[in-house]
Each structure stands twice: as structure tokens, then as C-alpha cells.
Protein backbone atom coordinates (compact mmCIF):
# COMPACT_ATOMS: atom_id res chain seq x y z
CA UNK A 1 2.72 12.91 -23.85
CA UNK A 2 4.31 15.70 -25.41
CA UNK A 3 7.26 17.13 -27.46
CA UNK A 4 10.12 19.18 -26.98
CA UNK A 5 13.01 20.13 -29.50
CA UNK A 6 16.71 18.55 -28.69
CA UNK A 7 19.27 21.45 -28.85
CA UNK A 8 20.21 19.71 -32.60
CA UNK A 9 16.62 20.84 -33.35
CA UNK A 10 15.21 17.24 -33.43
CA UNK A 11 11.39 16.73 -31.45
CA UNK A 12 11.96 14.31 -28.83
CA UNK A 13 8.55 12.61 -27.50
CA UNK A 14 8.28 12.73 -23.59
CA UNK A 15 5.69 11.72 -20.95
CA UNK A 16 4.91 14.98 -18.44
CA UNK A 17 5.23 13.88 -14.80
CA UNK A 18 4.14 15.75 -11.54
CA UNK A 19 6.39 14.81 -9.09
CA UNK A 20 5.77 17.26 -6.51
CA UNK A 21 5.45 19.08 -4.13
CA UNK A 22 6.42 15.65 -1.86
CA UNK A 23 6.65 16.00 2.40
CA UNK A 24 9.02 13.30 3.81
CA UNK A 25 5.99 11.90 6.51
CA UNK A 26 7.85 9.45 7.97
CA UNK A 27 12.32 8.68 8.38
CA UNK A 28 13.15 5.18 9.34
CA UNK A 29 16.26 4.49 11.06
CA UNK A 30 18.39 1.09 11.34
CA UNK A 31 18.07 1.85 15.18
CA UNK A 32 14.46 2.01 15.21
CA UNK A 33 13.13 -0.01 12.67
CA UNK A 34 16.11 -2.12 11.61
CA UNK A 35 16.49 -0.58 7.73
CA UNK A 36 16.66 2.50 6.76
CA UNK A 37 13.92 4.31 4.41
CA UNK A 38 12.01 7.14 3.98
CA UNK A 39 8.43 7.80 3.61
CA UNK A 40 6.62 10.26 1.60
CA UNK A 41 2.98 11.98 0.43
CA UNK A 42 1.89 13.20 -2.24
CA UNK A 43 -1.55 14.96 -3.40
CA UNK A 44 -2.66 17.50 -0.74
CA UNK A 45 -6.43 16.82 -0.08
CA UNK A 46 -9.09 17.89 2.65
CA UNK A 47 -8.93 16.71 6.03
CA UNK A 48 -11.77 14.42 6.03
CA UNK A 49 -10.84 12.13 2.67
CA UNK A 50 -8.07 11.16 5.02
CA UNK A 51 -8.60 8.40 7.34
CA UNK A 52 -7.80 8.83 11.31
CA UNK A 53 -4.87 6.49 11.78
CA UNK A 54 -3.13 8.89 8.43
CA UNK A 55 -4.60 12.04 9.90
CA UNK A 56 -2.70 11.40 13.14
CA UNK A 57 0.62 10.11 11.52
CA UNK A 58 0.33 13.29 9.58
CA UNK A 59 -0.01 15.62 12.51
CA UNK A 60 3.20 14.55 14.08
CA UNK A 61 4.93 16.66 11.27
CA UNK A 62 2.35 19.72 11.12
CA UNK A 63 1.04 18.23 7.59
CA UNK A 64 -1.90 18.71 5.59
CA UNK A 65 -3.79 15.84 4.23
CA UNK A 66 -1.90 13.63 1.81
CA UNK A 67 -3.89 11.10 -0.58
CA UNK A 68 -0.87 8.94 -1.26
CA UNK A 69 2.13 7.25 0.97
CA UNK A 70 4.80 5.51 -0.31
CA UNK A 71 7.81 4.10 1.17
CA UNK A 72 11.32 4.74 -0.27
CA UNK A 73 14.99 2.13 0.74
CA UNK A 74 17.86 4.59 1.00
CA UNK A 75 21.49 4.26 2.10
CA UNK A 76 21.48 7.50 4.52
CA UNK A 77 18.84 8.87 6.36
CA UNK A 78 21.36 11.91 7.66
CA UNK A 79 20.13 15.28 5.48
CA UNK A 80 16.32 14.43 5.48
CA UNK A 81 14.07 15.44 8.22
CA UNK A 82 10.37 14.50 8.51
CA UNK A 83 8.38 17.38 7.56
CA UNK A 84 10.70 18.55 4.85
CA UNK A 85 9.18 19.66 1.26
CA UNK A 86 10.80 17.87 -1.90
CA UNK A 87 10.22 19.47 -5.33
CA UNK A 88 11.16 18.38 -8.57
CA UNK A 89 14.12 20.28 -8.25
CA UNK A 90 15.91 16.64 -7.09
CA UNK A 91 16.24 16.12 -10.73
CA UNK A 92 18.43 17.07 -13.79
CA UNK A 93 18.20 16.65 -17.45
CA UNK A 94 19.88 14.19 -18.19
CA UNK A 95 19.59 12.05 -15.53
CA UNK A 96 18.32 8.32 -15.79
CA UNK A 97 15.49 6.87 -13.84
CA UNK A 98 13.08 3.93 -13.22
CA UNK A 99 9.07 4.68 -13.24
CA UNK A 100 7.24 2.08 -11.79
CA UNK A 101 3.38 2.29 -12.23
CA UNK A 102 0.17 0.08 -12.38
CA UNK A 103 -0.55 -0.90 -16.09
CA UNK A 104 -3.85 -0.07 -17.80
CA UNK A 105 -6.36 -2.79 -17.13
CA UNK A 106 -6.84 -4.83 -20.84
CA UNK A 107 -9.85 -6.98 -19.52
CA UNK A 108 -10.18 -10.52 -20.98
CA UNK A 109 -7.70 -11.11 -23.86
CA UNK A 110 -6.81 -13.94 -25.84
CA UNK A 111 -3.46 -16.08 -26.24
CA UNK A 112 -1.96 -13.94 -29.56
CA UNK A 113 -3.06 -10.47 -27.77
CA UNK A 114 -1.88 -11.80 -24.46
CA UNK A 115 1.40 -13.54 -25.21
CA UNK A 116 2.32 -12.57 -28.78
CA UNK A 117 1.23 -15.64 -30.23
CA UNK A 118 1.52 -15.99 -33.50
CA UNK A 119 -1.94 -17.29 -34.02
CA UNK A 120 -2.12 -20.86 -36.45
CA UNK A 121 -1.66 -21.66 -40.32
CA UNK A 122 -3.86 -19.03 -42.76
CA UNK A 123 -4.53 -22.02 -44.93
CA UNK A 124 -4.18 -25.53 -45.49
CA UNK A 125 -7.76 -26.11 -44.77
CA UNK A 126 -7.84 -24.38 -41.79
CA UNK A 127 -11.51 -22.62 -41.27
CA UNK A 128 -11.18 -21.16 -37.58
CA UNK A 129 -8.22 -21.72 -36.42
CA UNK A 130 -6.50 -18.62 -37.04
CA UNK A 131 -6.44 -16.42 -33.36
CA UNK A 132 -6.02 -20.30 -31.59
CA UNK A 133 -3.27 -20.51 -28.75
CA UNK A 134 -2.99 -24.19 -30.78
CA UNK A 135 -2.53 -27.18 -28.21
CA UNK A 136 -2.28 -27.25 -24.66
CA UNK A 137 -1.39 -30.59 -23.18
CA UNK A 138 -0.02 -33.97 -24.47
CA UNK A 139 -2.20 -36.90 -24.01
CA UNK A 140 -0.87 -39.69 -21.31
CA UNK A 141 2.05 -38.36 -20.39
CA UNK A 142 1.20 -35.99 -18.48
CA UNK A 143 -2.45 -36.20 -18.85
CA UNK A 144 -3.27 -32.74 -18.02
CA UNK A 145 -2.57 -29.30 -18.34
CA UNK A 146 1.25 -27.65 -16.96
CA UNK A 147 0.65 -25.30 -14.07
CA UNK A 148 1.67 -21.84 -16.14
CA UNK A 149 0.75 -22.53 -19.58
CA UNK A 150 0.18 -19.10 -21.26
CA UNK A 151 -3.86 -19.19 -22.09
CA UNK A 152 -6.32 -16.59 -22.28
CA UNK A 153 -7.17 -14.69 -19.27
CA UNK A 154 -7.53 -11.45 -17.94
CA UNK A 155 -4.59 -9.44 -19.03
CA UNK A 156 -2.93 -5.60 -17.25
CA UNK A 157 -3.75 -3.90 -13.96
CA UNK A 158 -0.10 -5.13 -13.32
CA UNK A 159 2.92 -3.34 -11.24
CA UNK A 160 5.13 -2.67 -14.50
CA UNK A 161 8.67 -0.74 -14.11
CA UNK A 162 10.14 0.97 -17.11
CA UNK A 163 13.64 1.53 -16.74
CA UNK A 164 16.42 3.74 -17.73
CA UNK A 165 13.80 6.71 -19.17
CA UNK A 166 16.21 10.15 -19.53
CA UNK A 167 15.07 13.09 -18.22
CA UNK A 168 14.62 15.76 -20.70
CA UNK A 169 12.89 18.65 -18.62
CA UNK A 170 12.94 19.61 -15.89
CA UNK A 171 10.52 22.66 -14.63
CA UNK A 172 10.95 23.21 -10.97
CA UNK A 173 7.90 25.98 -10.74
CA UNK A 174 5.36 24.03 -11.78
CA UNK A 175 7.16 20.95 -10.44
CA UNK A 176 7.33 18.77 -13.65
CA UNK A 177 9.28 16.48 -15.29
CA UNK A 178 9.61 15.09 -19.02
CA UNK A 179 10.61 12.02 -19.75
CA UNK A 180 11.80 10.27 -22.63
CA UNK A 181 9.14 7.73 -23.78
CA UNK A 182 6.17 6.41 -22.11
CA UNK A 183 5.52 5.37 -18.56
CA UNK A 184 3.02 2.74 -17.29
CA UNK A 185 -0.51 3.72 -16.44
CA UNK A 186 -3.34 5.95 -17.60
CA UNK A 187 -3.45 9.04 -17.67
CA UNK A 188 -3.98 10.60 -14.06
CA UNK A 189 -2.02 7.56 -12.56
CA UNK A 190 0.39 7.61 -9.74
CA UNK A 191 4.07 6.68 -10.59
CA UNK A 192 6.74 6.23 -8.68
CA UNK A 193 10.17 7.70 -9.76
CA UNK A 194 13.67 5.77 -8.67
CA UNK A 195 16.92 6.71 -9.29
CA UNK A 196 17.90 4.67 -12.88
CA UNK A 197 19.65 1.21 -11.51
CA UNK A 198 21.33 0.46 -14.68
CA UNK A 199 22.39 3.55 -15.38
């Protein structure tokens, strides 16, 4: 997270992305494979933390070792070529778009942490009670406990998408983004960046 100052003066908090340098790896076609789509990597790493099947996919194209491949749906495959270097430079401030990460892992929570609950009576004779997700089940009809009932359990490491963030900054030489608010994930985490669908 950082800040940056609006042009009426005011700090506006954004999360700093990387978002580049990408290499399209990989163009699907409706011809070939029946959609169309394009692939890219991210993260340039040695040769050998790559595994052979990637290595080769890679070498098609002439490119170096890429830690992460991710598949994009777009309407029209006709100005990208495979090998081609994306930069941050695709963006604008101002634009709107959807970051979809993995959620920080929250281990074993309880009901209130969980769901929101709002946890039972703070008196009334109640002794220890108060953090209880309350009752779970009726008693002979239905006998037992609904398939889905909100309980305690393990409770992140989820795919989470955050949508409509504005992009405040954009610096093209060091290939970063801001964003306006927070995106899902720790820090270090890979994110991927859509166009804003409700823009």
C-alpha cells in the first residue's frame, strides 16, 4: 500500500501492482481450439525452475523461463502475436479494473469471525455463550444438520475478485500500477488484472 496526492491535493490510498513485463506464450484461435484466448507469463526465472513440458512450450516463441501462465478470454486475437512483450503501458489512470487473487489463509476460525455472527446475549444469565454460532438443527423435523450451515471451519486461501478498483498510476518504466484500495492476497502474491466488467 501506498499514497499518492489527487490533483485537489487530497492522499488517495493505493495498492502498488507489478504487472509486467508480460510475453503473450501462447494465441488461441476459434479455428484451432474452438474459443479464442490468449496466454501469458510472467516472472522471468532460470531455466531449470522450469519444468520440460513449459521449457519446450516456451521455446516455440524464443522465451526465457516464465514462473507463471495464465490464460486470458478475448474477443479478437488479430493484433497479438505470440512472443510479443506487454508492459504496463496497456493501462491509463483512470481506468477501471477487476483484480482477482488468492486470499490470505485465516486458519481455523469460528462462526462470528467466519460469518459475521453476531455472537449470543451478554447477559441474562448467560456464562459462555457469548462467541456461540447459537443452534444448529431443529429436533425431529429434520433430525439433523442442513448441508451448508455456516459453522466454524477453516476460513481464506480462497479465489476472491475485487472489482471496479480505479487506476490512479500508472508508471510504465518500472512497469507499475496503483490502484485504488486493496487487492486480495499477501504481499508478494500473484494477481490477475481484467478489464473492469461493471464499469
Amino acid at each position: 500500500m501506498a499514497s499518492v496526492f489527487a490533483e485537489d491535493g487530497t492522499a488517495q490510498p493505493v495498492t502498488l501492482i507489478e504487472c509486467g513485463p508480460c510475453f503473450v506464450t501462447q494465441v488461441k484461435s476459434e479455428g484451432t481450439d474452438g474459443y479464442q484466448s490468449v496466454q501469458l507469463g510472467f516472472e522471468e526465472v532460470v531455466a531449470k525452475k522450469v519444468s520440460g513440458g513449459i521449457k519446450g512450450h516456451l521455446a516455440r516463441n524464443g522465451l526465457p523461463g516464465l514462473r507463471v501462465l495464465r490464460e486470458f478470454r478475448i474477443g479478437s486475437t488479430a493484433e497479438i502475436e505470440e512472443g510479443q512483450k506487454i508492459t504496463a503501458g496497456v493501462f491509463e489512470s483512470g481506468d477501471y479494473v477487476d483484480v482477482t487473487g488468492k486470499s490470505k489463509g485465516k486458519g481455523f476460525q469460528g462462526a462470528m469471525k467466519r460469518h459475521g455472527f453476531g455472537g449470543g446475549p451478554k447477559t441474562h444469565g448467560q456464562s459462555d455463550r457469548q462467541r456461540s454460532p447459537g443452534s444448529i438443527g431443529a429436533t425431529t423435523t429434520p433430525g439433523r444438520v442442513l448441508k451448508g450451515k455456516k459453522m466454524p471451519g477453516r476460513m481464506g486461501g480462497e479465489r476472491v475478485t475485487v472489482q471496479n478498483l480505479e487506476v490512479a498510476l500508472v508508471d510504465e518504466e518500472r512497469n507499475l500500477i496503483g490502484v485504488r484500495g486493496g487487492v486480495p492476497g499477501p504481499i508478494e502474491g500473484i494477481v490477475i488484472i481484467k478489464e473492469g466488467r461493471k464499469q
